[in-house]
Protein backbone atom coordinates (compact mmCIF):
# COMPACT_ATOMS: atom_id res chain seq x y z
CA UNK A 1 89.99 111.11 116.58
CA UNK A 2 87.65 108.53 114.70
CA UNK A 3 88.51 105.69 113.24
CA UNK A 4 88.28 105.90 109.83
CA UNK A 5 90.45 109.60 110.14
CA UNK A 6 93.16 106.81 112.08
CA UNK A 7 92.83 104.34 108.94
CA UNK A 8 93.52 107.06 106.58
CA UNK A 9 96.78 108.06 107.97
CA UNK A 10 97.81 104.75 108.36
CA UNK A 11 97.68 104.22 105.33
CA UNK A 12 99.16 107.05 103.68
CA UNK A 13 101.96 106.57 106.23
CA UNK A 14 102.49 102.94 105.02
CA UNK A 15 102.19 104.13 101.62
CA UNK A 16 104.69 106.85 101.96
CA UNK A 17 106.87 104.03 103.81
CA UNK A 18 106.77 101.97 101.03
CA UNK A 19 107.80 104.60 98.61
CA UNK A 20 110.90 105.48 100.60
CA UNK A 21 111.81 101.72 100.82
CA UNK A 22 111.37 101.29 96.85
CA UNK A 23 113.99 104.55 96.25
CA UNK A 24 116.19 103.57 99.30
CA UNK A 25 116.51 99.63 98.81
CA UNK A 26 117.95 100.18 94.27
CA UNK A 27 120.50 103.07 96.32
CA UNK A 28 121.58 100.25 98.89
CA UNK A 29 122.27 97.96 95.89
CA UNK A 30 124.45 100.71 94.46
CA UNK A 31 126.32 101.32 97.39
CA UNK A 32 126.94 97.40 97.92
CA UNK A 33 127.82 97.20 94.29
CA UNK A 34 130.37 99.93 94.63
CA UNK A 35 131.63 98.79 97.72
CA UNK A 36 132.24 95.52 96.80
């Protein structure tokens, strides 16, 4: 595998990563506010 192929999924895998983090972390807050 080259490089550049490497970069590319690295970054689509830190993009998808941050994604998932921006939907999970507002459902955390809801959970927290519920809870508490």
């Amino acid at each position: 595998m080259d490089s550049s192929s490497l970069k590319l999924k690295l970054f689509l895998v830190k993009k998808r990563f941050s994604v998932t983090l921006s939907l999970i972390i507002p459902l955390l807050f809801l959970l927290l506010q519920i809870i508490y």
